[in-house]
N, C-alpha and C. Protein backbone atom coordinates (compact mmCIF):
# COMPACT_ATOMS: atom_id res chain seq x y z
N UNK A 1 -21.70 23.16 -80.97
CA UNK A 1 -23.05 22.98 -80.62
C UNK A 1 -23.25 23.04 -79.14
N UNK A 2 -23.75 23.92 -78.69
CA UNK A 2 -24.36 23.54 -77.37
C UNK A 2 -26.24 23.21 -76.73
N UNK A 3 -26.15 23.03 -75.82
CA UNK A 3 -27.04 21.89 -75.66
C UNK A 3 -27.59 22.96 -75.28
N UNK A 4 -29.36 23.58 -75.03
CA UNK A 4 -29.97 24.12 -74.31
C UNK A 4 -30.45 23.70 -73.11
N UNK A 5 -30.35 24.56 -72.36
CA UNK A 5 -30.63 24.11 -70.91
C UNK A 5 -31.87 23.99 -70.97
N UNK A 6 -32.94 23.08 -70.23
CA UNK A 6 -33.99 22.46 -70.05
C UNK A 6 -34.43 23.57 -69.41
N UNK A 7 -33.94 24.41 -68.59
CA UNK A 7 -34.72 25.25 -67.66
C UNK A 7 -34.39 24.66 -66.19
N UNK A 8 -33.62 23.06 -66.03
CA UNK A 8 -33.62 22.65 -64.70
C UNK A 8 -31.85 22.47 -63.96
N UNK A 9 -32.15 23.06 -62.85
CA UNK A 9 -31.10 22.92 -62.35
C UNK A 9 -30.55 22.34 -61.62
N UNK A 10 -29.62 21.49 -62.12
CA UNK A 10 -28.98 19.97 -60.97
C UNK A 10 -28.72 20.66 -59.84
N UNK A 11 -29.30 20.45 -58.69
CA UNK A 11 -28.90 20.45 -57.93
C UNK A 11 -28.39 19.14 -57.17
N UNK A 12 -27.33 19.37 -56.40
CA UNK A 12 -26.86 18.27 -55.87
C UNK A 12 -26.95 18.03 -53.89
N UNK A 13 -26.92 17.45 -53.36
CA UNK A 13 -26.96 17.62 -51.88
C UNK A 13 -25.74 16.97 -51.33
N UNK A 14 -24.98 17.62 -50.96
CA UNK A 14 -23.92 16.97 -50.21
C UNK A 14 -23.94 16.11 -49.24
N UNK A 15 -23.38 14.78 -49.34
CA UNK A 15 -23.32 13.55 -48.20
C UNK A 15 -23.08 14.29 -46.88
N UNK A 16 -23.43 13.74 -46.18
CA UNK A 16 -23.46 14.07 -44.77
C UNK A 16 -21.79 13.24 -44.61
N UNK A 17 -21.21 14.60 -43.91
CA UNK A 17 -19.82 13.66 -43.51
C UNK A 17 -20.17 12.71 -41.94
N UNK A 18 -18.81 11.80 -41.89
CA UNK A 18 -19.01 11.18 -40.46
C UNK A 18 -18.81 11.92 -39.42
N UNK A 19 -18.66 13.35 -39.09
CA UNK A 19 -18.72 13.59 -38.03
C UNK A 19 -20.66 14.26 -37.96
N UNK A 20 -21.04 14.76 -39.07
CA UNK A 20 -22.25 15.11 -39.10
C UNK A 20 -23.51 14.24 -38.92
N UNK A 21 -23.30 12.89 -38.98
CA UNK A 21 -24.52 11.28 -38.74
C UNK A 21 -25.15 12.13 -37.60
N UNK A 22 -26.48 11.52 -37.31
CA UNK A 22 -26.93 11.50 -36.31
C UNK A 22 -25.85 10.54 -35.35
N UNK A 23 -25.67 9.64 -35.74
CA UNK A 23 -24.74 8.28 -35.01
C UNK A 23 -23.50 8.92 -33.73
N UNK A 24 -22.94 9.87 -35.03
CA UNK A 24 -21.90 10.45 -34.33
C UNK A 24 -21.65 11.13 -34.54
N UNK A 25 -22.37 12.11 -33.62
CA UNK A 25 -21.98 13.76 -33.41
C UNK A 25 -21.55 13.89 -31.60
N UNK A 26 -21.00 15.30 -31.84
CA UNK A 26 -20.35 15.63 -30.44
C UNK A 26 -21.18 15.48 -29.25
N UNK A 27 -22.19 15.28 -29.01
CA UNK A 27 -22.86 15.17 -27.93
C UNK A 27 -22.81 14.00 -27.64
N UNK A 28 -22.79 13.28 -28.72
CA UNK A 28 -22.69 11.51 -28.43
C UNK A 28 -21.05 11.17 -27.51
N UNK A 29 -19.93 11.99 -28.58
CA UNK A 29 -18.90 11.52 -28.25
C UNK A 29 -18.75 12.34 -26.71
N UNK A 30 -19.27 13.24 -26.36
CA UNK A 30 -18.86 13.93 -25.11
C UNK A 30 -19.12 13.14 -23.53
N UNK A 31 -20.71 11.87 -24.19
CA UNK A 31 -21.43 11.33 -22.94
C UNK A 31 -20.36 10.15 -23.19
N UNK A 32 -20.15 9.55 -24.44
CA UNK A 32 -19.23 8.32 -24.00
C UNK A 32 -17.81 8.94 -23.49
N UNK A 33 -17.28 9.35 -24.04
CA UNK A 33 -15.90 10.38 -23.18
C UNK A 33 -15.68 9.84 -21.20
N UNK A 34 -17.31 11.00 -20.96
CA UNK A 34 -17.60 11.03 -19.78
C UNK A 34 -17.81 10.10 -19.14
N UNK A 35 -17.91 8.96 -19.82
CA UNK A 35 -18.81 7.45 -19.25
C UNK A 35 -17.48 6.57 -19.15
N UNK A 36 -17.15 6.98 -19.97
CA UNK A 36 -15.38 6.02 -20.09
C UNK A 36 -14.21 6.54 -18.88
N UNK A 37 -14.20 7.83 -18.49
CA UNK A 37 -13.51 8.29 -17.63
C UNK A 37 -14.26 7.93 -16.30
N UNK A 38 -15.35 8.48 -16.23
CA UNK A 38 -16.06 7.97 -14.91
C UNK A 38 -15.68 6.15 -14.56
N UNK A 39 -15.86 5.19 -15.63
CA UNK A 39 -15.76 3.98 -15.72
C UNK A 39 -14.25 3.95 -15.03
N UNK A 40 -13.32 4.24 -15.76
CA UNK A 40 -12.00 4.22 -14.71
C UNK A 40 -11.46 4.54 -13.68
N UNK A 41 -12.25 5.97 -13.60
CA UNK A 41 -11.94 6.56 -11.84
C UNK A 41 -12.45 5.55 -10.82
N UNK A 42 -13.70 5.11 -11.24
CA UNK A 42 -14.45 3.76 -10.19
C UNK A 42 -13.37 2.81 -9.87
N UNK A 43 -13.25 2.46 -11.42
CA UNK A 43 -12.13 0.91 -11.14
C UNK A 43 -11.39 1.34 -10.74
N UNK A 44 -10.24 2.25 -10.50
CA UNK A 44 -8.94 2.65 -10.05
C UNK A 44 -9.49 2.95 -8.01
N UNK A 45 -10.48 3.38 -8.32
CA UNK A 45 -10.75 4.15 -6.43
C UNK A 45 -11.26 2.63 -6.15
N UNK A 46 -12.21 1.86 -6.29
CA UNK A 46 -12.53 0.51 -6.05
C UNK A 46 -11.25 -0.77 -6.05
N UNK A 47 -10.56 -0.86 -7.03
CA UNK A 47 -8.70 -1.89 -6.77
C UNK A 47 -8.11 -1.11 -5.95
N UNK A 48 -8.05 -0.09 -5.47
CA UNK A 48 -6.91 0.63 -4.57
C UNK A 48 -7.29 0.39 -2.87
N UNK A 49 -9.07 0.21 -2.76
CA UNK A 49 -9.21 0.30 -1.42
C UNK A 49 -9.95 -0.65 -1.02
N UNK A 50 -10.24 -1.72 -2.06
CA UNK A 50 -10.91 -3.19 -1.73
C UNK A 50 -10.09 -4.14 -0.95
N UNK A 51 -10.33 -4.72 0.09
CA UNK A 51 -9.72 -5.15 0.67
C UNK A 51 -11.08 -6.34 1.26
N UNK A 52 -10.97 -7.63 0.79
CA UNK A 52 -12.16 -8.38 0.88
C UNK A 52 -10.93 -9.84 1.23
N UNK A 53 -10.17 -10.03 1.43
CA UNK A 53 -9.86 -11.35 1.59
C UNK A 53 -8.07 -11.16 2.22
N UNK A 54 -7.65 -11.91 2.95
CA UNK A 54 -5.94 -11.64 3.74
C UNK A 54 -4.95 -11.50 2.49
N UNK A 55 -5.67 -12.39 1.39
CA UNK A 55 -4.63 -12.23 0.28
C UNK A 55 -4.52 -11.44 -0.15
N UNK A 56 -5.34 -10.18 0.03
CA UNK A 56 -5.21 -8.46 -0.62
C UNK A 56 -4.76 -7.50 0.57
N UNK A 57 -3.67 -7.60 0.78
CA UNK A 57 -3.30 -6.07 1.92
C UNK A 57 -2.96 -4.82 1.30
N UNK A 58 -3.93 -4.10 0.35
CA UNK A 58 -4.02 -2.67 0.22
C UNK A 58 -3.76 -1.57 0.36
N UNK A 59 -3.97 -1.92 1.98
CA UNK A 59 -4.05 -0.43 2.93
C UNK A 59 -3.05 -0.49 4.29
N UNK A 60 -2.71 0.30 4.86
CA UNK A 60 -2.43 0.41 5.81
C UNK A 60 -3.36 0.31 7.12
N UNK A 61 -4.42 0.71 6.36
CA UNK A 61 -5.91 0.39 7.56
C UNK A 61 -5.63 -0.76 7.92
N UNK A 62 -6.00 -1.83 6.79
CA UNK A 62 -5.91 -2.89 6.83
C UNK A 62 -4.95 -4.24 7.78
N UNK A 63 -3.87 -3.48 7.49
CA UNK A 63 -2.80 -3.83 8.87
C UNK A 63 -2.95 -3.20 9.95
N UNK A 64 -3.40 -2.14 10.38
CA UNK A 64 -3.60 -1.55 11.34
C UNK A 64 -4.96 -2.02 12.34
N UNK A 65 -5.79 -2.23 11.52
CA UNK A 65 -6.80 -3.59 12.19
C UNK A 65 -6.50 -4.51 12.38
N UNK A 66 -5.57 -5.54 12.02
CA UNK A 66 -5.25 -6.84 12.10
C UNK A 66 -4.23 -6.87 13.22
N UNK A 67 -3.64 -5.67 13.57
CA UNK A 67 -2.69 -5.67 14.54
C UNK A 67 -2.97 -6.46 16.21
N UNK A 68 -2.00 -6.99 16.80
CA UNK A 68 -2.50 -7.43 18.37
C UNK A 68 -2.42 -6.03 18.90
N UNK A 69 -3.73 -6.01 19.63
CA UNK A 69 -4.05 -5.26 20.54
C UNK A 69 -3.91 -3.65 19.75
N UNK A 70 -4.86 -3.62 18.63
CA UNK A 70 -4.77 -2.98 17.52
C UNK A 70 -4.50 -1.39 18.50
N UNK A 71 -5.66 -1.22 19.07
CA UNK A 71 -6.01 0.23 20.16
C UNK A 71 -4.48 0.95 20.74
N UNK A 72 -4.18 -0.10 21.39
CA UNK A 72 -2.47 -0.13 21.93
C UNK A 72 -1.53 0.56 20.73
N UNK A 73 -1.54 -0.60 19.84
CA UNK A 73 -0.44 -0.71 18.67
C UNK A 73 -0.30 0.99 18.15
N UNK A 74 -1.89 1.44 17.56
CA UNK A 74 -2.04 2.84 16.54
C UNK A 74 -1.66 3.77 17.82
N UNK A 75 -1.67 3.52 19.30
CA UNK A 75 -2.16 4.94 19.81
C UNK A 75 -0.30 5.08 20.21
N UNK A 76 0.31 3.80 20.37
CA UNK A 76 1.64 3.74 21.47
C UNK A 76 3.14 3.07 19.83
N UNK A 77 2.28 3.52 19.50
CA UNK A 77 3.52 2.67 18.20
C UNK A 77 2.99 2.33 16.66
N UNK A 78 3.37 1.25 15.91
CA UNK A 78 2.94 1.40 14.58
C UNK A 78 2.98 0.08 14.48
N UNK A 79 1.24 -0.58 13.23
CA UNK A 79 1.47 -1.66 13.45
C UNK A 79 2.49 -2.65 12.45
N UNK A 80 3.04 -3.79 12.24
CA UNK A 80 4.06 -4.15 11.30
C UNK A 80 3.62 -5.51 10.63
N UNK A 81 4.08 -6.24 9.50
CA UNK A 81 3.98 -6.80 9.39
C UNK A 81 5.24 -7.66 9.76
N UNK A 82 4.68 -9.02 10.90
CA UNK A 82 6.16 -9.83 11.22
C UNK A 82 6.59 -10.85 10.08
N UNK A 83 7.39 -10.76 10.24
CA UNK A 83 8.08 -12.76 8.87
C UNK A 83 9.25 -13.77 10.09
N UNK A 84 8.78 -14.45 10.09
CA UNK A 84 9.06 -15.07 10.56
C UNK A 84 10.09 -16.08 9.64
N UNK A 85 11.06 -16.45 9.62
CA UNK A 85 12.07 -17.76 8.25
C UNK A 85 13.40 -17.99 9.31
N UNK A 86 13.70 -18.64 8.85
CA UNK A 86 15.20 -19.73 8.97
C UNK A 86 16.04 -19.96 7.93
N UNK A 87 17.14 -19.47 8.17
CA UNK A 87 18.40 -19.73 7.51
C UNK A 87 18.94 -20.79 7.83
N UNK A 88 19.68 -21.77 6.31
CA UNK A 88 20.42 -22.21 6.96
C UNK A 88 21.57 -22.72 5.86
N UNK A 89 23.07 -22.51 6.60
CA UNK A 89 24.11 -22.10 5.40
C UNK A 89 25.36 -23.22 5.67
N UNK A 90 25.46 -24.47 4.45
CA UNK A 90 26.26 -25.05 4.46
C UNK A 90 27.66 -24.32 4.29
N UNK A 91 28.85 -25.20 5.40
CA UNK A 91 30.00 -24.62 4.18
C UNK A 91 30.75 -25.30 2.86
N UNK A 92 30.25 -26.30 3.35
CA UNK A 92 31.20 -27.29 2.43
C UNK A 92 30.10 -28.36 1.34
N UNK A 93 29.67 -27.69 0.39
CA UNK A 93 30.04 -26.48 -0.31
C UNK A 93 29.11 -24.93 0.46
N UNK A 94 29.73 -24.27 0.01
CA UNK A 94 28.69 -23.28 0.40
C UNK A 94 27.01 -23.19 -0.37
N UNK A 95 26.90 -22.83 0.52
CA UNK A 95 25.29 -22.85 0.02
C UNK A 95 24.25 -22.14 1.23
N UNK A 96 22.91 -21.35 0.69
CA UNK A 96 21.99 -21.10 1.53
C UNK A 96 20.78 -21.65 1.66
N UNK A 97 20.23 -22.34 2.66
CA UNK A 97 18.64 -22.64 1.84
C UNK A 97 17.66 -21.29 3.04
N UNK A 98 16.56 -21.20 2.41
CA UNK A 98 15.66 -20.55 2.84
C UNK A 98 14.74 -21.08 3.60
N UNK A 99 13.89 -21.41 4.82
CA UNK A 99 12.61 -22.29 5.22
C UNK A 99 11.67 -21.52 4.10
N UNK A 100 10.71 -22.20 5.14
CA UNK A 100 9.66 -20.87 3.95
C UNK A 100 8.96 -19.83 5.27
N UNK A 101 8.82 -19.10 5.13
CA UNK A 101 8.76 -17.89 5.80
C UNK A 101 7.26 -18.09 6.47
N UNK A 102 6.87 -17.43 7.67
CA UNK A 102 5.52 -17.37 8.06
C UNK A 102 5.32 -15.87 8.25
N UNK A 103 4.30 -15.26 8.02
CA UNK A 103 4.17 -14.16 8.48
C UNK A 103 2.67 -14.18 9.45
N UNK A 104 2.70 -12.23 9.98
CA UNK A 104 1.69 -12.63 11.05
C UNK A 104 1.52 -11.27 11.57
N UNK A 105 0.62 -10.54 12.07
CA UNK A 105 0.80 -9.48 12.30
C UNK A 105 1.49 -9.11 13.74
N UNK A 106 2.18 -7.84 13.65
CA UNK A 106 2.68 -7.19 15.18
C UNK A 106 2.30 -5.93 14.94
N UNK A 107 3.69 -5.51 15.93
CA UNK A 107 3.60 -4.05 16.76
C UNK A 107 4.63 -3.32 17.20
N UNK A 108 5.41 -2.35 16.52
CA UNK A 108 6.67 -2.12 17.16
C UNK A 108 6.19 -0.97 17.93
N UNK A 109 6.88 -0.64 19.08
CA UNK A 109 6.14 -0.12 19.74
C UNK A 109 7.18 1.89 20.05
N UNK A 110 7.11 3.07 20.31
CA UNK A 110 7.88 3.87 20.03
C UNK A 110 8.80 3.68 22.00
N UNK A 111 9.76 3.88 21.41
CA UNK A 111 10.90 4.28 22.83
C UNK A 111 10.11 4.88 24.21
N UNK A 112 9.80 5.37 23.60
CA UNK A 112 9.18 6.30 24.91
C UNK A 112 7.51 5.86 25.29
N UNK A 113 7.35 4.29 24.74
CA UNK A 113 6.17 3.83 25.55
C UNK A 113 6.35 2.47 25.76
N UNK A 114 7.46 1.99 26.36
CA UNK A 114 8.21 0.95 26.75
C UNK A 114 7.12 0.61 27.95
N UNK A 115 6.84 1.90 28.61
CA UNK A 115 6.22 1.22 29.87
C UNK A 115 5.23 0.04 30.14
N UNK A 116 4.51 0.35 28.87
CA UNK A 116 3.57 -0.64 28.57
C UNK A 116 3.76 -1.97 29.10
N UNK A 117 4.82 -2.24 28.10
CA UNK A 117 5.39 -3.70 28.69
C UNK A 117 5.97 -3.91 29.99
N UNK A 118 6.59 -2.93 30.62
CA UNK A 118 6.89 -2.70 31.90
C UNK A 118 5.59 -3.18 32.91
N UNK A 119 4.76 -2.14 32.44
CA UNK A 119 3.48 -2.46 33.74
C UNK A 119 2.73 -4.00 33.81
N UNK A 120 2.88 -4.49 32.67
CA UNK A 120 2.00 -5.62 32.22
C UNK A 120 3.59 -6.75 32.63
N UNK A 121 4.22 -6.52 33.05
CA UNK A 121 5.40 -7.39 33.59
C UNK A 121 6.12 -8.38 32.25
N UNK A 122 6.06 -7.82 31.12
CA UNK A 122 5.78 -8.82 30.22
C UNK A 122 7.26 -8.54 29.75
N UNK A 123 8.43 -7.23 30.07
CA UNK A 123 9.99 -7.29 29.83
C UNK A 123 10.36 -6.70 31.50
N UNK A 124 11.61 -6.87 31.71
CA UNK A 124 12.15 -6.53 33.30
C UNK A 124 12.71 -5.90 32.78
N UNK A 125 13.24 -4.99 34.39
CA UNK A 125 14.00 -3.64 33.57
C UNK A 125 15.13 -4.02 33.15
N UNK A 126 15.98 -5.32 33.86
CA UNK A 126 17.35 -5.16 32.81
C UNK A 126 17.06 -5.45 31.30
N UNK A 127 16.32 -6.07 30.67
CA UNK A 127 15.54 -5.83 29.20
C UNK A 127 15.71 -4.75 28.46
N UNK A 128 14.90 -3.89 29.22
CA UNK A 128 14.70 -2.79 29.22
C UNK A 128 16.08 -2.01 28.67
N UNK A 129 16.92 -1.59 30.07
CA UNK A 129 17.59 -1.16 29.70
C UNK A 129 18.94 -1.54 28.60
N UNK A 130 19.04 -2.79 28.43
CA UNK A 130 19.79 -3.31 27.63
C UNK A 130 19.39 -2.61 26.04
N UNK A 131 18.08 -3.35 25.70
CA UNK A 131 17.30 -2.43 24.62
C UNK A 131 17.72 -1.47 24.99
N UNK A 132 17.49 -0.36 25.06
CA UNK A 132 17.70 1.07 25.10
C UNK A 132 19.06 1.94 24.76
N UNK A 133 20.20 0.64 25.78
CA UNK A 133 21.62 1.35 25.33
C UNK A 133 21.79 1.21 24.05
N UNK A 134 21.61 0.03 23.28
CA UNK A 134 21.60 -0.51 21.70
C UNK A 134 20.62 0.59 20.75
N UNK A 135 19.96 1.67 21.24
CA UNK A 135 18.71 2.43 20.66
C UNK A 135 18.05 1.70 19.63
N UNK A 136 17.51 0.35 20.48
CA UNK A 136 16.89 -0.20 19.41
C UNK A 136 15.49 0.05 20.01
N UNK A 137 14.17 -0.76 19.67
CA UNK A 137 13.00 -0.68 20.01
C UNK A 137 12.47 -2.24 20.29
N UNK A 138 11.33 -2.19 20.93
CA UNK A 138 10.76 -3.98 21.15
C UNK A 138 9.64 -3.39 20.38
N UNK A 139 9.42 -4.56 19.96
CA UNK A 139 8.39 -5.10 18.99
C UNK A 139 7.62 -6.22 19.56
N UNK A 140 6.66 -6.61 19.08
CA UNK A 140 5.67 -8.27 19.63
C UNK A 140 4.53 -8.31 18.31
N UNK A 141 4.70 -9.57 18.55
CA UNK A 141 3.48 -10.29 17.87
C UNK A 141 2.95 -11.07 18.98
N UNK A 142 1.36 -11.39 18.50
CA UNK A 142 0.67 -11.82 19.78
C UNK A 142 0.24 -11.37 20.31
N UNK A 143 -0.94 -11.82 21.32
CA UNK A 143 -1.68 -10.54 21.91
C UNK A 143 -1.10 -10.51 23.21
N UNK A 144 -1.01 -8.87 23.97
CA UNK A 144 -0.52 -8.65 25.13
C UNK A 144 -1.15 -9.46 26.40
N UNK A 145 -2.34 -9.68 26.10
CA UNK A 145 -3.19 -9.87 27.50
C UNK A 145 -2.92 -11.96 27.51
N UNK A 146 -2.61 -12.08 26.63
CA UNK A 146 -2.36 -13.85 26.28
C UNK A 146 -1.50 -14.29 26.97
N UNK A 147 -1.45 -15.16 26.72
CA UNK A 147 -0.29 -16.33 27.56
C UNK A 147 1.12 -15.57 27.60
N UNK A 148 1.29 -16.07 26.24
CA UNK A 148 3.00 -15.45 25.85
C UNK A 148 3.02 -14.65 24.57
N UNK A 149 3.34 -13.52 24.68
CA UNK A 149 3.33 -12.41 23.33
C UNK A 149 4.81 -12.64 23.39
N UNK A 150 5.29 -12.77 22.14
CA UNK A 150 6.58 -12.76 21.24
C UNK A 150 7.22 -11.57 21.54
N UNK A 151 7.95 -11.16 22.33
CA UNK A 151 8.48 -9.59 22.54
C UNK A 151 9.80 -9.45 21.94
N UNK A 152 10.39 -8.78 21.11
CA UNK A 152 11.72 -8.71 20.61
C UNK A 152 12.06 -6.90 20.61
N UNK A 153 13.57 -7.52 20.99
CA UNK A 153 14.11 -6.03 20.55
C UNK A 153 14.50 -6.13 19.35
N UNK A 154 14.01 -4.99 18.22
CA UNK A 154 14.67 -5.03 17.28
C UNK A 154 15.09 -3.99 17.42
N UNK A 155 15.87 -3.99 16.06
CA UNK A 155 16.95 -2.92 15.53
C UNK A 155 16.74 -1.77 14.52
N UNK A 156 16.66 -0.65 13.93
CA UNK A 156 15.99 -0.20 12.81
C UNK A 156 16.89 0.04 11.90
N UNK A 157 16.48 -0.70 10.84
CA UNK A 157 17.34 -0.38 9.97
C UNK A 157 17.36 0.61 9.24
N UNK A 158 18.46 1.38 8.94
CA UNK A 158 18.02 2.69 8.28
C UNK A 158 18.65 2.38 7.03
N UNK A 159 19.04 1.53 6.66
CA UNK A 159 19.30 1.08 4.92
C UNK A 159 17.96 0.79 4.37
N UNK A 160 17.20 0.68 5.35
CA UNK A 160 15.40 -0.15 4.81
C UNK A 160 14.76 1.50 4.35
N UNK A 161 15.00 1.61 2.57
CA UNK A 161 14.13 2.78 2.29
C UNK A 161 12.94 1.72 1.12
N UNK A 162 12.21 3.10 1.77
CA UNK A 162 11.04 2.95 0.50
C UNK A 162 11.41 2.98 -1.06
N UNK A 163 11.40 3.04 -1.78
CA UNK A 163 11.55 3.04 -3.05
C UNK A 163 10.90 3.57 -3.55
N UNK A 164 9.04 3.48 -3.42
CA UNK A 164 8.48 3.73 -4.20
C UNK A 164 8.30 5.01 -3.58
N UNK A 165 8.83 6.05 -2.49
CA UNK A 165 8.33 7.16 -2.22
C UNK A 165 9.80 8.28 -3.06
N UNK A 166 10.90 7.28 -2.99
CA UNK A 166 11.99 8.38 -3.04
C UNK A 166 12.24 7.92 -4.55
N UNK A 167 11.22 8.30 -5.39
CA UNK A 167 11.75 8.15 -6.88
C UNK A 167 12.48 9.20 -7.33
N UNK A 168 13.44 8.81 -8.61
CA UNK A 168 14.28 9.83 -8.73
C UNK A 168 13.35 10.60 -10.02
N UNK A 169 13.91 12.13 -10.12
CA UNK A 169 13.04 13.13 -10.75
C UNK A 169 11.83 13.57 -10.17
N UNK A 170 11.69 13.16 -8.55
CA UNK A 170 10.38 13.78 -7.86
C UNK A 170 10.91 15.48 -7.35
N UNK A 171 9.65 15.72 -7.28
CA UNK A 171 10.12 17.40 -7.26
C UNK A 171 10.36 17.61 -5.99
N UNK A 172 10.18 17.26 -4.88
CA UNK A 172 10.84 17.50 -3.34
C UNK A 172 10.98 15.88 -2.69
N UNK A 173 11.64 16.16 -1.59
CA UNK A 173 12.31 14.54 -1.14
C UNK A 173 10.71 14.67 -0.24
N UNK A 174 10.80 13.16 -0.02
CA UNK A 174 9.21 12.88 0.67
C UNK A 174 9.26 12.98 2.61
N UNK A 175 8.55 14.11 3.09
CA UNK A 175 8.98 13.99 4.73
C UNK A 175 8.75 12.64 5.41
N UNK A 176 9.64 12.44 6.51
CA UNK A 176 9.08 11.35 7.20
C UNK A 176 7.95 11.41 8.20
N UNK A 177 6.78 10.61 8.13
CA UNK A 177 5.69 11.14 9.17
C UNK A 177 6.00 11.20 10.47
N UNK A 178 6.70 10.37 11.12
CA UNK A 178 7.08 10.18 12.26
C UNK A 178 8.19 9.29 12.57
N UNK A 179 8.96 9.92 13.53
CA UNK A 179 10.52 9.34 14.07
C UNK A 179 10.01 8.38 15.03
N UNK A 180 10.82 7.43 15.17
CA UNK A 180 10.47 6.59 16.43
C UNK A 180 11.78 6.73 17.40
């Protein structure tokens, strides 16, 4: 037996899938996409160069302003951060303790603008030349024009690498900007 057709024909309408909603279609997902990436480039360029309080040193700007006699420091040398601590080492038993460290800003200054301190009377030449045979460099914290600026010869250490520039699997070794 079959049934006669009425004359009407089921038609059916296919559900709208989820990418077809008004809700969520590609134009929607393309502006949030864009809104979400934009959202992170901000935060990433905004944490990298905010620098609002001593407890955030960021930048190199940032030390480079704080430096004594900042003008001096960028044009005749580079500015540093100093630490200041105390050791001190029992032997019996052995042992080290640490103070606790102060830091503070300076200035090491390059070889070949020693004079500085020369003219301002602030190292004599046997100083001078003592530093020099050792090829070390003076450094200071403190401001030049003050009472007493902290003047030291240091030493450079060339065991002191960066880490985070000479990673291994980088595709060329990183140049140095400048020799002192």
């Amino acid at each position: 037996m079959r049934r006669k057709s009425t004359g009407r024909t089921a038609t059916t309408t296919p559900k709208p899938s989820m990418l077809q909603s008004p809700i969520f279609n590609f134009t929607t997902v393309a502006i949030l996409g864009g809104v979400f990436v934009l959202g992170i480039g901000i935060g990433i360029a905004f944490s990298s160069t905010a620098t609002f309080t001593p407890n955030n040193v960021a930048s190199r700007e940032f030390i480079d302003t704080k430096a004594p006699n900042a003008e001096i420091c960028v044009q005749y040398g580079a500015s540093a951060m100093v630490m200041d601590t105390r050791l001190f080492v029992t032997l019996n038993p052995f042992k080290v303790y640490v103070g606790q460290p102060s830091m503070r800003p300076g200035c090491v200054l390059r070889s070949s603008n020693w004079a500085i301190l020369e003219q301002r009377k602030l190292v004599t030449s046997n100083q001078v030349s003592e530093c020099k045979n050792r090829l070390n460099h003076f450094a200071y914290a403190g401001d030049l024009n003050g009472d007493k600026p902290d003047i030291s010869c240091t030493y450079e250490n060339d065991d002191a690498k960066n880490f985070f520039i000479n990673t291994p699997g980088a595709s060329a070794p990183a140049l140095e900007t400048e020799k002192f």
